[in-house]
C-alpha atoms as a PDB file:
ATOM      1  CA  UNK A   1     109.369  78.330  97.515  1.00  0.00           C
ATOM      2  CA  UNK A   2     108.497  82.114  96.977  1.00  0.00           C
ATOM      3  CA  UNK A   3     106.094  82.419  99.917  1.00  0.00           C
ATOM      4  CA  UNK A   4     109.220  81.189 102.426  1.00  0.00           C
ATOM      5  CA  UNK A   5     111.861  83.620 100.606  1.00  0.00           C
ATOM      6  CA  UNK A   6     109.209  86.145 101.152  1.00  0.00           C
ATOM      7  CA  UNK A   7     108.618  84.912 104.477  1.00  0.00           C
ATOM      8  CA  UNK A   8     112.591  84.911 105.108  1.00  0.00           C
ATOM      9  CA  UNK A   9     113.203  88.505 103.456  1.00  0.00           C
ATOM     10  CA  UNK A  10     109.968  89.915 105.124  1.00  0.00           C
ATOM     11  CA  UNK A  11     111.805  88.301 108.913  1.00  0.00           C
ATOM     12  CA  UNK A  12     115.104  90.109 107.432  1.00  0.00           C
ATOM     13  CA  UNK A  13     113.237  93.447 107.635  1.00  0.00           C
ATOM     14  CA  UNK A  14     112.157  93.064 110.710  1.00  0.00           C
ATOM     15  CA  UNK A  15     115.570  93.014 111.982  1.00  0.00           C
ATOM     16  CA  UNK A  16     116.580  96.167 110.522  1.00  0.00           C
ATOM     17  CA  UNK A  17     113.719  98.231 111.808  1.00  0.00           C
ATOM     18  CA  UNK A  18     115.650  98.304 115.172  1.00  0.00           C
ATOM     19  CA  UNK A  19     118.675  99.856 113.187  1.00  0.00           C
ATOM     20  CA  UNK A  20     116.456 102.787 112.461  1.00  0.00           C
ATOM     21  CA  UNK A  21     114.583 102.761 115.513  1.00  0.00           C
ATOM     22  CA  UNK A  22     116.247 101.723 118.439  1.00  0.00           C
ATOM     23  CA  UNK A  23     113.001 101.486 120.906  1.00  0.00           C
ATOM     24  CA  UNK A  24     112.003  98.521 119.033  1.00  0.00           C
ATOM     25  CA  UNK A  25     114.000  95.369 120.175  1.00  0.00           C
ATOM     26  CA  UNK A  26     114.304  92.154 117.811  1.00  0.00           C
ATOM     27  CA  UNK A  27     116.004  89.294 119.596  1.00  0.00           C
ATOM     28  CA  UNK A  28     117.246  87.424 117.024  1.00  0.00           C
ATOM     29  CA  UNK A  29     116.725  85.095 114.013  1.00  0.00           C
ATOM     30  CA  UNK A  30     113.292  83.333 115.455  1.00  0.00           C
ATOM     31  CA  UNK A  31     111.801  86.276 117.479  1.00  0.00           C
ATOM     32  CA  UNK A  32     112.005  87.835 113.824  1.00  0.00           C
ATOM     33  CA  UNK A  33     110.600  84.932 111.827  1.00  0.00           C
ATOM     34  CA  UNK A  34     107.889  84.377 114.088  1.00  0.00           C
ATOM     35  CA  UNK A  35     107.147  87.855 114.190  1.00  0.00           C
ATOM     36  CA  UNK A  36     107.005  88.190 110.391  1.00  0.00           C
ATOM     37  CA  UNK A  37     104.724  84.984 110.319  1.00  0.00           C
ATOM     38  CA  UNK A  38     103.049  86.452 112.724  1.00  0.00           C
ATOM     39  CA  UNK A  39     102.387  89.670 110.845  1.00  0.00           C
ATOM     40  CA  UNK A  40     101.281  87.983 107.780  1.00  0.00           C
ATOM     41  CA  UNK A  41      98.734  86.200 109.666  1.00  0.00           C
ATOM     42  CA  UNK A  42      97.374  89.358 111.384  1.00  0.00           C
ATOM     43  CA  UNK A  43      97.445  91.336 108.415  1.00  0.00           C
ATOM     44  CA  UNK A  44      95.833  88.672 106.089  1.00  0.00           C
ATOM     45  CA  UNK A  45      92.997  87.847 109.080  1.00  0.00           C
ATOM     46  CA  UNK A  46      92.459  90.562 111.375  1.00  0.00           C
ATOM     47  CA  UNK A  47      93.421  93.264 109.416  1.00  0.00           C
ATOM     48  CA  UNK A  48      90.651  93.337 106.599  1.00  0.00           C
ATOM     49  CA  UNK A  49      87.874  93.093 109.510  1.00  0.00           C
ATOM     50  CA  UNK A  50      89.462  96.188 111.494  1.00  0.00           C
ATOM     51  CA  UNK A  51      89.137  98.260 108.068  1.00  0.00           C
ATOM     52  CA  UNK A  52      85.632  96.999 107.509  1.00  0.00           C
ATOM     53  CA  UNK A  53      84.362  97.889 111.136  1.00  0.00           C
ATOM     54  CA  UNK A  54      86.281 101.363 110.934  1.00  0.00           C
ATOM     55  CA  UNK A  55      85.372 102.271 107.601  1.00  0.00           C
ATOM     56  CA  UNK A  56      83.659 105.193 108.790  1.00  0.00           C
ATOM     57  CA  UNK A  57      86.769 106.420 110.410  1.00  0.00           C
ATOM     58  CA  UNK A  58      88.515 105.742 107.642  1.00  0.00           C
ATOM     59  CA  UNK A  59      87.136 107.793 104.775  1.00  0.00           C
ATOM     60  CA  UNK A  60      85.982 110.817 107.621  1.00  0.00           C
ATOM     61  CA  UNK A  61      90.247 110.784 107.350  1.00  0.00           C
ATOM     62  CA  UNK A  62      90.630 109.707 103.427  1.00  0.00           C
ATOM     63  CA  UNK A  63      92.175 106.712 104.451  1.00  0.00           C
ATOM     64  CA  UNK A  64      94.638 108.045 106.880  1.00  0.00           C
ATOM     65  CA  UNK A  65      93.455 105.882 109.683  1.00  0.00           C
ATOM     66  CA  UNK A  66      94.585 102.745 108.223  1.00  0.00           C
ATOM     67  CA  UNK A  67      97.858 103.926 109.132  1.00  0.00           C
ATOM     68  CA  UNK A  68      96.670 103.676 112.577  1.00  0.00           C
ATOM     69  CA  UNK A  69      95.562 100.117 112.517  1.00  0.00           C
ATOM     70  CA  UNK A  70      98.500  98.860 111.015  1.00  0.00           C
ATOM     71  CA  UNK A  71     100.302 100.408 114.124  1.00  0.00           C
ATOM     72  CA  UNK A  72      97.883  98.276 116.571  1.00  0.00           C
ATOM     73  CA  UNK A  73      98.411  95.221 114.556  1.00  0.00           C
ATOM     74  CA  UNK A  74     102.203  95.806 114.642  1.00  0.00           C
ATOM     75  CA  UNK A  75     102.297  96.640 118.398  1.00  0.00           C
ATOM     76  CA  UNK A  76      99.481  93.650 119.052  1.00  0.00           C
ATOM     77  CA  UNK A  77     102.016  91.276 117.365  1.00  0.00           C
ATOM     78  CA  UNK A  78     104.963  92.419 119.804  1.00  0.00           C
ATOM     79  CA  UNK A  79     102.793  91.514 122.662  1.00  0.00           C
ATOM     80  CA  UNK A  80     102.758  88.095 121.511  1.00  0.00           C
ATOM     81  CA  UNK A  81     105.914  87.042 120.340  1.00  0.00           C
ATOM     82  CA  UNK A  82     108.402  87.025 123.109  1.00  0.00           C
ATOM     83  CA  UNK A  83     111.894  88.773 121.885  1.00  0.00           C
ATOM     84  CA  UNK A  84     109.961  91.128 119.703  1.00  0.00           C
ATOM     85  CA  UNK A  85     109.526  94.379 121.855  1.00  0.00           C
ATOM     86  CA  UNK A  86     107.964  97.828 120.560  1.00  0.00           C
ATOM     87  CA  UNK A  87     107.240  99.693 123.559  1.00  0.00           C
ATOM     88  CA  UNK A  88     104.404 102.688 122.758  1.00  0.00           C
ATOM     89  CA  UNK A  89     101.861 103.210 120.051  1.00  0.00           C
ATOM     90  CA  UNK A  90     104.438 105.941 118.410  1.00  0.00           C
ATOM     91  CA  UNK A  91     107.138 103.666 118.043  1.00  0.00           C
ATOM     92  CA  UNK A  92     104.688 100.892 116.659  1.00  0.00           C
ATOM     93  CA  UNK A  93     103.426 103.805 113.974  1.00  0.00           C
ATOM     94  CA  UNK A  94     106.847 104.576 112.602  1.00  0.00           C
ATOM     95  CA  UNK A  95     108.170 100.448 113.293  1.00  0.00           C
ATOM     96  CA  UNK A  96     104.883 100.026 111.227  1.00  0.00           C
ATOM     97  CA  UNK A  97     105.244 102.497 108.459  1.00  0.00           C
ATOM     98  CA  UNK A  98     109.101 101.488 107.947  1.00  0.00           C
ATOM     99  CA  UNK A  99     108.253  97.370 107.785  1.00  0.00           C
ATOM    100  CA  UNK A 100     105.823  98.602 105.144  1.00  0.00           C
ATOM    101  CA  UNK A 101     107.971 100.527 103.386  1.00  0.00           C
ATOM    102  CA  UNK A 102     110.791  97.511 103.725  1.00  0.00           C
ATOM    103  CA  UNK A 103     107.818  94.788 102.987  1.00  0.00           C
ATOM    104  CA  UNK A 104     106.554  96.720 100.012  1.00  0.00           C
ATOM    105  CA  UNK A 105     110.315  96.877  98.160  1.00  0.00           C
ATOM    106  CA  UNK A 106     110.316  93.148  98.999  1.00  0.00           C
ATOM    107  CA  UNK A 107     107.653  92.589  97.431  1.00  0.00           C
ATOM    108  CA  UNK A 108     108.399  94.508  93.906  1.00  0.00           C
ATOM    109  CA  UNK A 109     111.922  92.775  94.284  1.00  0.00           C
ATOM    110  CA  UNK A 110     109.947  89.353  94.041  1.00  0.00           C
ATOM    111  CA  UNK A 111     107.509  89.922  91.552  1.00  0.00           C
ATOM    112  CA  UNK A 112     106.686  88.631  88.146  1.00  0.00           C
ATOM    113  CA  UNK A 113     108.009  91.201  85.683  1.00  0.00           C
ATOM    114  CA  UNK A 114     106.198  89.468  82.916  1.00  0.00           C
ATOM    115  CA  UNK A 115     102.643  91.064  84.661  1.00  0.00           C
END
């Protein structure tokens, strides 16, 4: 039950990154639930592998560079979902940093406050 609230709340962000940024297009409800799926799936997956194989990069910038692969997976993921459009790498940075930001207070709204 927590994973789809998350899920839902996660999808609910999504739609108010175009509020903030208005290059980034989110066509409705299922463009943004699929996108958040989506994005949960990349960033469980593909992400970890893309900091392992750049781990060089990575601490040459002291960890700055993960910034830029969470851009690529969040542009990536608008090339798949149809209704989800970020059009340049810049706009998938700062789409990227503020669904983190928004992702990251879901995420301390959700949690156990007895750990």
């Amino acid at each position: 039950m927590k994973l789809l609230l998350r899920w839902a709340l996660n999808a609910v962000a999504l739609m108010l990154i175009p509020e903030l940024l208005t290059e980034i297009r989110v066509d409705g409800y299922t463009a943004a639930l699929v996108s958040a799926l989506l994005l949960g799936f990349v960033n469980a997956i593909i992400r970890p592998l893309l900091v392992l194989v750049t781990l060089p990069i990575t601490i040459l910038t002291l960890g700055l560079f993960t910034l830029v692969i969470n851009a690529l997976m969040f542009w990536m993921v608008s090339g798949l979902v149809e209704g989800f459009v970020v059009p340049d790498f810049w706009t998938a940075f700062w789409g990227a940093l503020i669904y983190s930001l928004l992702t990251w207070m879901v995420s301390l709204a959700l949690s156990d406050k007895d750990n």
